[in-house]
Every structure is written in structure tokens, then in C-alpha cells.
PDB file of N, CA and C in Angstrom:
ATOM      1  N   UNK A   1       0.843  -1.186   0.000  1.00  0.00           N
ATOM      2  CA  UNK A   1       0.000   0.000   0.000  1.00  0.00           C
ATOM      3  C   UNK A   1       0.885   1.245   0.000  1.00  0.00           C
ATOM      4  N   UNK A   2       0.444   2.346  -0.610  1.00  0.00           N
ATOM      5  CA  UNK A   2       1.037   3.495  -1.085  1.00  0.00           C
ATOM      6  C   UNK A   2       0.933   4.274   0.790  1.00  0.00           C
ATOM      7  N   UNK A   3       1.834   5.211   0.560  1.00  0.00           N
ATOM      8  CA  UNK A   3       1.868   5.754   1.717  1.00  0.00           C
ATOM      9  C   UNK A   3       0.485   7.122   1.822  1.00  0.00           C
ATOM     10  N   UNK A   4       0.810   7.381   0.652  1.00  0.00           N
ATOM     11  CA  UNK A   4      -0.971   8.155   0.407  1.00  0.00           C
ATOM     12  C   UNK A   4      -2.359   7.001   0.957  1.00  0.00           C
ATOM     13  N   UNK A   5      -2.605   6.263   0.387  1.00  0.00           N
ATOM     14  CA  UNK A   5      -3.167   5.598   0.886  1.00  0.00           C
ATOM     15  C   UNK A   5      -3.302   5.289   2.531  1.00  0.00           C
ATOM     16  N   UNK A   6      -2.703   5.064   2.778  1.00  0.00           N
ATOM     17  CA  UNK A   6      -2.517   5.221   4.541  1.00  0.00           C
ATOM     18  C   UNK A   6      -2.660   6.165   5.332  1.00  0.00           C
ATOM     19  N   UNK A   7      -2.124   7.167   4.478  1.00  0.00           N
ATOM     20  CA  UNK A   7      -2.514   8.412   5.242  1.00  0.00           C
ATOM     21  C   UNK A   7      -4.083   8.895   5.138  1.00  0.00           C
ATOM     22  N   UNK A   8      -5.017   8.387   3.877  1.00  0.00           N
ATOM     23  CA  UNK A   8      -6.304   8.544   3.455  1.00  0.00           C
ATOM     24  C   UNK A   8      -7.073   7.604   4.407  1.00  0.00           C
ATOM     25  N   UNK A   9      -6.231   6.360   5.152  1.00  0.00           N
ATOM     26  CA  UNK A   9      -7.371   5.387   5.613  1.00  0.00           C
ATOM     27  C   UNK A   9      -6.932   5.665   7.550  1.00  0.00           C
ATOM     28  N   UNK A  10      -6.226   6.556   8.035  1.00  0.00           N
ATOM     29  CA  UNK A  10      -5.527   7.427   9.043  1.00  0.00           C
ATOM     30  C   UNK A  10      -6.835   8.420   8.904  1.00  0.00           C
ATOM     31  N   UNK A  11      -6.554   9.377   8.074  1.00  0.00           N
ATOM     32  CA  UNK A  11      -7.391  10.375   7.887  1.00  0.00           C
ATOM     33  C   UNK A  11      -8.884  10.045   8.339  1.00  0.00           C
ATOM     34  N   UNK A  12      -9.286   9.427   7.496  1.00  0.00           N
ATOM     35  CA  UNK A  12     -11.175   8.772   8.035  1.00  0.00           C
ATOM     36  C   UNK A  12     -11.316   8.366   8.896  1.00  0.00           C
ATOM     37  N   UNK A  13     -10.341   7.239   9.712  1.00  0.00           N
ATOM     38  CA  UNK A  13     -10.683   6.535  10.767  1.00  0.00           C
ATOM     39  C   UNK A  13     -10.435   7.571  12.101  1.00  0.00           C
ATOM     40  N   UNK A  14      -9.511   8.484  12.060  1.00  0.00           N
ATOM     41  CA  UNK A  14      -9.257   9.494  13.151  1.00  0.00           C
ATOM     42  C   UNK A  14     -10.686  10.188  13.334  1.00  0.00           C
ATOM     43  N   UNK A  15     -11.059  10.630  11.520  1.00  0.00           N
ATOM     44  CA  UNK A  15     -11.870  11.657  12.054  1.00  0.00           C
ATOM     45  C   UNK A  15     -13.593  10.641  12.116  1.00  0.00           C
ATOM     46  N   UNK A  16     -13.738   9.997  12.003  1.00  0.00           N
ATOM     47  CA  UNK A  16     -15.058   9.332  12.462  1.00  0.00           C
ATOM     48  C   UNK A  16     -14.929   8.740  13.957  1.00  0.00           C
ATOM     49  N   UNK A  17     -13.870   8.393  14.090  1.00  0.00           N
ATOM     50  CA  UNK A  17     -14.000   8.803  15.938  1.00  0.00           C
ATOM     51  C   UNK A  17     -13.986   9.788  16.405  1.00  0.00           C
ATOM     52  N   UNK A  18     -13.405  10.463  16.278  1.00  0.00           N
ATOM     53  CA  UNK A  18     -13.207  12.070  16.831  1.00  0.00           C
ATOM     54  C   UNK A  18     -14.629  12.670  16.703  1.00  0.00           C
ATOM     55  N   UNK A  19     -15.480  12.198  15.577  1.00  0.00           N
ATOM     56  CA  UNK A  19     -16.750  12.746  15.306  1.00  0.00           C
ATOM     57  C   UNK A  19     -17.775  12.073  16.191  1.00  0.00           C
ATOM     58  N   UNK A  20     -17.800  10.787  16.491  1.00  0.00           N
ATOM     59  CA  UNK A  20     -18.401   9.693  17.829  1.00  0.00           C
ATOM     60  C   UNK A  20     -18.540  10.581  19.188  1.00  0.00           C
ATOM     61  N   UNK A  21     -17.108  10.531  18.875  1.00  0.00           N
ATOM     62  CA  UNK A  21     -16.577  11.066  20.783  1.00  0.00           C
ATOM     63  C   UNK A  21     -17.333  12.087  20.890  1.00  0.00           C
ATOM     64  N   UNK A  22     -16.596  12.995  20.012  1.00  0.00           N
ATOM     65  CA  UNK A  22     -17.383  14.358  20.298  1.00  0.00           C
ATOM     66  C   UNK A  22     -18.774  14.833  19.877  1.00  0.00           C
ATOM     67  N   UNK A  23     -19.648  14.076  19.466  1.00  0.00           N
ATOM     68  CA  UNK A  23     -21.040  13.737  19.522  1.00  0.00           C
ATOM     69  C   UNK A  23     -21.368  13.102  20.606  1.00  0.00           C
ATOM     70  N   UNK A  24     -20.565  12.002  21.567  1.00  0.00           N
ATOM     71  CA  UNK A  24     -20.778  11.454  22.857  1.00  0.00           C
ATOM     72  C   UNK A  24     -20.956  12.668  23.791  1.00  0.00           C
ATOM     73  N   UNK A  25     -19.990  13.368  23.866  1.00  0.00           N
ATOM     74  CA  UNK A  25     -19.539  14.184  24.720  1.00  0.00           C
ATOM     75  C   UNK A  25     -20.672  15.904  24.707  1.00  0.00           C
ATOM     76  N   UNK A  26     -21.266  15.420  23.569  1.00  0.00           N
ATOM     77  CA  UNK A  26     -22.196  17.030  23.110  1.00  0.00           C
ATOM     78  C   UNK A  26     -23.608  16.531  23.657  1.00  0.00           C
ATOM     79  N   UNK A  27     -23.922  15.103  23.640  1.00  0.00           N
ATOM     80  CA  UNK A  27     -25.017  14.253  24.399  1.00  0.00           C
ATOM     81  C   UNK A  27     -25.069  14.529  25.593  1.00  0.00           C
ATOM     82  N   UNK A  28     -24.252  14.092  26.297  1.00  0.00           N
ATOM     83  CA  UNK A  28     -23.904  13.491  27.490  1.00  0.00           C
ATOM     84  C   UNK A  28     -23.916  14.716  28.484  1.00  0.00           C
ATOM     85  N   UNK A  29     -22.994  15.634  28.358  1.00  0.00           N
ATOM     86  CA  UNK A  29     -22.479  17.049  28.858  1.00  0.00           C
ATOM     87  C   UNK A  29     -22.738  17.885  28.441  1.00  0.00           C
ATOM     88  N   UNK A  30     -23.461  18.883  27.347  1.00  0.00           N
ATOM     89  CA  UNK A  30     -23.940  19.653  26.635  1.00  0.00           C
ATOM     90  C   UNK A  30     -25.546  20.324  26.607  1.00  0.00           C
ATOM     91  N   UNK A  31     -26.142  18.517  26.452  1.00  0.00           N
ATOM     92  CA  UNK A  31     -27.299  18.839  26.387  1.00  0.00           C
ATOM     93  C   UNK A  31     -28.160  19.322  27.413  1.00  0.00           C
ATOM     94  N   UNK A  32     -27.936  18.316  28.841  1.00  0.00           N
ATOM     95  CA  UNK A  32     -28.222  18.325  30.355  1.00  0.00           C
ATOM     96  C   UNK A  32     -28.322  19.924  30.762  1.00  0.00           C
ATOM     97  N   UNK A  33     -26.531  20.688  30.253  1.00  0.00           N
ATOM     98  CA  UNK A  33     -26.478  21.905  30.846  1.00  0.00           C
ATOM     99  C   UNK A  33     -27.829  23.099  29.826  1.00  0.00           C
ATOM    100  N   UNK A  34     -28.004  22.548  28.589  1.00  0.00           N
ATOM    101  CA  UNK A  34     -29.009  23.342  27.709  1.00  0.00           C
ATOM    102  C   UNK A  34     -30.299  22.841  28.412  1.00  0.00           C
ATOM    103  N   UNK A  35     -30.724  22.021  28.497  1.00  0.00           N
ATOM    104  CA  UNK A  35     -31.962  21.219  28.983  1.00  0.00           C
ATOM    105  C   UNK A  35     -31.836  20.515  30.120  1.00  0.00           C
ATOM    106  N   UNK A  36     -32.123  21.134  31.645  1.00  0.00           N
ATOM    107  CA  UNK A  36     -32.122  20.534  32.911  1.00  0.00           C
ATOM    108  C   UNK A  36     -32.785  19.414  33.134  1.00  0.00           C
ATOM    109  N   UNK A  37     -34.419  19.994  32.408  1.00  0.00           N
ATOM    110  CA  UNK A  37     -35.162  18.477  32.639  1.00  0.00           C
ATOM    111  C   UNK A  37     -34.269  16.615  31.734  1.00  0.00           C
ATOM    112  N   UNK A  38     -33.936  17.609  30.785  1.00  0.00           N
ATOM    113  CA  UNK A  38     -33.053  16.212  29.712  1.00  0.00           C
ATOM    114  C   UNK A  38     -32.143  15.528  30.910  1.00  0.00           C
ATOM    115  N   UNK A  39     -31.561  16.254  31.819  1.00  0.00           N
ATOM    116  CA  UNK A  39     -30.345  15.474  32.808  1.00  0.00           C
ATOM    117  C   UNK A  39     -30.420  13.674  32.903  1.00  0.00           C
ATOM    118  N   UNK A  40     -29.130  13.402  32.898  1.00  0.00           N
ATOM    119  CA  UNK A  40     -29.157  11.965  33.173  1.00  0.00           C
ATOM    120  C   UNK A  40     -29.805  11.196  31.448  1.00  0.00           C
ATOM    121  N   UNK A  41     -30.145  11.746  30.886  1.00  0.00           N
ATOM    122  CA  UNK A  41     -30.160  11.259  29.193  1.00  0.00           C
ATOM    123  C   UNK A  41     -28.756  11.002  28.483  1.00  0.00           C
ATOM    124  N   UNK A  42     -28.474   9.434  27.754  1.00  0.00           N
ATOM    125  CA  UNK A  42     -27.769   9.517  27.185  1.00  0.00           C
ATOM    126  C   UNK A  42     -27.770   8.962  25.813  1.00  0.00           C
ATOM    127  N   UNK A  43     -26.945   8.991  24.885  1.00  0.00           N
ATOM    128  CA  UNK A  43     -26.809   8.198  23.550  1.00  0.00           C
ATOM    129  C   UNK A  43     -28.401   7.338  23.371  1.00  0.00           C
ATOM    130  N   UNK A  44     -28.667   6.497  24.316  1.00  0.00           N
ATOM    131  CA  UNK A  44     -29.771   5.606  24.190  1.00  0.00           C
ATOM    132  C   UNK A  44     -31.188   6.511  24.140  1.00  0.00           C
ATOM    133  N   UNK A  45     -31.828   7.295  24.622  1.00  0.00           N
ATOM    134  CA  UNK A  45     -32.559   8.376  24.745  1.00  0.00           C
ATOM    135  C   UNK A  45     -32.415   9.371  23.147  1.00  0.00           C
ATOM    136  N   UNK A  46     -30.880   9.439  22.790  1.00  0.00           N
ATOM    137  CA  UNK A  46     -30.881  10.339  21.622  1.00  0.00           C
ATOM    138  C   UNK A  46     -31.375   9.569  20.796  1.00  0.00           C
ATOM    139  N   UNK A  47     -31.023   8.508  20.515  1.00  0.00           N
ATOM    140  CA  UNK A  47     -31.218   7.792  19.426  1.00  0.00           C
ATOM    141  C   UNK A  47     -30.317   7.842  18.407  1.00  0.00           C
ATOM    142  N   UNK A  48     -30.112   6.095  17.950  1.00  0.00           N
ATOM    143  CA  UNK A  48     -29.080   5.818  16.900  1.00  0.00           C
ATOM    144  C   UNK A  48     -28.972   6.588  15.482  1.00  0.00           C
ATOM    145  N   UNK A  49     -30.276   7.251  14.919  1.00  0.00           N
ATOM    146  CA  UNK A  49     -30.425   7.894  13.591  1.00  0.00           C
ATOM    147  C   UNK A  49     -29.859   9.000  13.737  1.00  0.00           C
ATOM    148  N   UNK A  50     -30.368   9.846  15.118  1.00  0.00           N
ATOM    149  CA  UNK A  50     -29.984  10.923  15.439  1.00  0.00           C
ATOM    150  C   UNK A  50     -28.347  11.560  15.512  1.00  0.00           C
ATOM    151  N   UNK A  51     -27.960  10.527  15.889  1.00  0.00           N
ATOM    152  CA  UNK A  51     -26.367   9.895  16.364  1.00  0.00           C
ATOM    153  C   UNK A  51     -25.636  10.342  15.345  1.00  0.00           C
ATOM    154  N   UNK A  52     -26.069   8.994  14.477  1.00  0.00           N
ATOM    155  CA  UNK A  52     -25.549   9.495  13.110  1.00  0.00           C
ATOM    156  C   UNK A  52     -25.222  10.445  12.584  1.00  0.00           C
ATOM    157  N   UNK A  53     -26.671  11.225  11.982  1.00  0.00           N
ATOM    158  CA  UNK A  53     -26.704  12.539  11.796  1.00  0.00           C
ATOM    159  C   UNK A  53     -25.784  13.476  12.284  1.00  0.00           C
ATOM    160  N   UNK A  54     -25.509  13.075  13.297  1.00  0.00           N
ATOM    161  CA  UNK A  54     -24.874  14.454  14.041  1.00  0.00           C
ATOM    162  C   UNK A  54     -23.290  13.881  14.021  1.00  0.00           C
ATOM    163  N   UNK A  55     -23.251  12.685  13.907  1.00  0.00           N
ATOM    164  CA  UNK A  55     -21.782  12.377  14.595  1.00  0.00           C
ATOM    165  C   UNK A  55     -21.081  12.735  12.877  1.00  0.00           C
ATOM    166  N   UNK A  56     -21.668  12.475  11.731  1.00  0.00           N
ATOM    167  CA  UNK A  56     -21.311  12.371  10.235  1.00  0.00           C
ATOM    168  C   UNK A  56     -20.627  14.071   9.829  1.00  0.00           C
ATOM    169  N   UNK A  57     -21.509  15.090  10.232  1.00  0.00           N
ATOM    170  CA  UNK A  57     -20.872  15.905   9.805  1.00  0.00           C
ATOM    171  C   UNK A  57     -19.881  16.410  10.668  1.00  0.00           C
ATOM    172  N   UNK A  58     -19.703  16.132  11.799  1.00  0.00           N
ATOM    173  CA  UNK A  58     -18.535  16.608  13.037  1.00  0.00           C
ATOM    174  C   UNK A  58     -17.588  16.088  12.191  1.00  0.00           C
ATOM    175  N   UNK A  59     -17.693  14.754  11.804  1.00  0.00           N
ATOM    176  CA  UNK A  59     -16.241  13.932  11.493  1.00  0.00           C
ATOM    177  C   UNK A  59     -15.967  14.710  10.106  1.00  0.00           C
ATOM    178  N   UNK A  60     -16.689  15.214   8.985  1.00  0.00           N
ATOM    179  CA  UNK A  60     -16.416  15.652   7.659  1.00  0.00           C
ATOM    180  C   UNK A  60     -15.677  17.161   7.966  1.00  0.00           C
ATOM    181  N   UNK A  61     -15.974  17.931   9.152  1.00  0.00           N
ATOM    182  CA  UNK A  61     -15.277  18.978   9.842  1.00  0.00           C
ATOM    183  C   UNK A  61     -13.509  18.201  10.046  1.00  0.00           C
ATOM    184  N   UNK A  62     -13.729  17.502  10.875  1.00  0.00           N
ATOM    185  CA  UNK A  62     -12.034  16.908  11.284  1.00  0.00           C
ATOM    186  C   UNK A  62     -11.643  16.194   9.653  1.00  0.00           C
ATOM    187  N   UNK A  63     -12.380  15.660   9.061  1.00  0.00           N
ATOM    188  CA  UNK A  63     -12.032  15.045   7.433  1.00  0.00           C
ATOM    189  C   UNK A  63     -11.354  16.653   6.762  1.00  0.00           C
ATOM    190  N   UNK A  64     -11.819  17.575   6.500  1.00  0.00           N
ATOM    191  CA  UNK A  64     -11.005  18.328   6.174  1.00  0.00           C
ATOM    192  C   UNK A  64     -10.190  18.996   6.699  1.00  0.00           C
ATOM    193  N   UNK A  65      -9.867  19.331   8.168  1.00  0.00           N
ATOM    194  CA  UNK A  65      -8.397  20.169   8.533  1.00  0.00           C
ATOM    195  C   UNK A  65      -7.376  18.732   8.527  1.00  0.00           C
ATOM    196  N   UNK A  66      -7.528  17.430   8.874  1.00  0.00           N
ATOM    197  CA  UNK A  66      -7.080  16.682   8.364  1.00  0.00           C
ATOM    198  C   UNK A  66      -6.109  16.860   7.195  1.00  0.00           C
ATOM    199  N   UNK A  67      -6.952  16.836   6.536  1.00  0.00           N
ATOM    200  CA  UNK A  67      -6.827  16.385   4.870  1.00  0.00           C
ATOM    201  C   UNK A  67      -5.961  17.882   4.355  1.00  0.00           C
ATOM    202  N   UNK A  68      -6.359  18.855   4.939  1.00  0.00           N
ATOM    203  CA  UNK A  68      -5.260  20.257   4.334  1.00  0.00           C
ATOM    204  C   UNK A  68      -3.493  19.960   5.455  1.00  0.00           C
ATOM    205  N   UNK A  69      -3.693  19.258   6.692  1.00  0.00           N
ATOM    206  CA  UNK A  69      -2.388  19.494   7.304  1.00  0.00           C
ATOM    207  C   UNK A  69      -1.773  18.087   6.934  1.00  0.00           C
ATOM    208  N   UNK A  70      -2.509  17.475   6.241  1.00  0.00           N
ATOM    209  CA  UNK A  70      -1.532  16.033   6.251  1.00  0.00           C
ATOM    210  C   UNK A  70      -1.112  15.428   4.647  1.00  0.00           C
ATOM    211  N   UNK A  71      -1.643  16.287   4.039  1.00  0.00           N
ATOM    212  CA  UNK A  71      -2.121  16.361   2.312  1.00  0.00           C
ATOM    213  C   UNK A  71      -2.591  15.130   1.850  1.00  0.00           C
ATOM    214  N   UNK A  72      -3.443  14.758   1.866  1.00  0.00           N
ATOM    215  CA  UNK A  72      -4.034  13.374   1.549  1.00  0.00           C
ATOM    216  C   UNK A  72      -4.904  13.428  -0.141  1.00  0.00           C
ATOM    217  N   UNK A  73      -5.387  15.471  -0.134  1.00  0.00           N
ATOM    218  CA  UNK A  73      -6.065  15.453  -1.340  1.00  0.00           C
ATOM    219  C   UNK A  73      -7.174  14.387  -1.563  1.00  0.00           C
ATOM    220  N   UNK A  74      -7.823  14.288  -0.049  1.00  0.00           N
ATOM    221  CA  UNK A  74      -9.116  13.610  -0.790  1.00  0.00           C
ATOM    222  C   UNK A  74     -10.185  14.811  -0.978  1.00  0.00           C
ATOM    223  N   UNK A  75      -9.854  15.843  -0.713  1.00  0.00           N
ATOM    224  CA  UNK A  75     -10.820  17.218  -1.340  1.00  0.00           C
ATOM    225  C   UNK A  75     -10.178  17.622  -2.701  1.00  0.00           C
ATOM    226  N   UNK A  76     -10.315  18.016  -3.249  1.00  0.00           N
ATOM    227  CA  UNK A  76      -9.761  19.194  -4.476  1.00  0.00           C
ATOM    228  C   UNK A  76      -9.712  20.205  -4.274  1.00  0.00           C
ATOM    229  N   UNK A  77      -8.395  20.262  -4.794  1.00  0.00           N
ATOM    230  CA  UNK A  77      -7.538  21.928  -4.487  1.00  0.00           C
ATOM    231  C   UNK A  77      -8.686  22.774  -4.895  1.00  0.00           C
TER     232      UNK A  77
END
């Protein structure tokens, strides 16, 4: 495997966790302090679709500063 390549399959896998976590962490700790009654709600309460949704574009945020500091060029110049 090409070293581009690695750095492209680095790139996604960093940022779709990073997009999890910090969708965990916007659930969990975020919402409670916006919505008192929500307290003690987590992931299971949000719901898996919802999850998604939200966790997909966090990670396409970290997919591109990624992708400009590590040059992977899976965007176009």
C-alpha cells in the first residue's frame, strides 16, 4: 500500500471517531447543561439515527483540517 493511501485510511478513521466522541460528549455534557429536565439522558434516549446525523458531519469537519495538514487530497484543491 502506497503511503498516500494510509494516510487517506488514518485520515477517516481518526476523524469518524473524533466525530463519535465528540457527539458522545455534546449528548452526554452539553445537552443536560441546555436542557435541565433532559439530565441523566444519554446516547440511548438520543437515538441511533440521530447519532448518526450528528456524529457524520462533526467527522467531515475533522475530514477536512485533516486532509489540508496532512495532504491526503481527498478534497480538491
Amino acid at each position: 500500500m502506497s503511503s498516500l493511501l494510509l494516510r487517506r485510511i488514518f485520515v477517516w478513521s481518526v476523524s469518524l471517531v473524533l466525530g463519535f466522541v465528540l457527539t458522545w460528549a455534546i449528548v452526554v455534557f452539553f445537552f443536560p447543561i441546555l436542557i435541565p429536565a433532559e439530565a441523566g439522558k444519554g446516547l440511548d434516549d438520543y437515538g441511533v439515527l440521530l447519532t448518526v446525523l450528528t456524529a457524520v458531519p462533526i467527522a467531515l469537519v475533522f475530514v477536512t483540517w485533516l486532509d489540508y495538514f496532512m495532504d491526503t487530497r481527498i478534497l480538491p484543491d
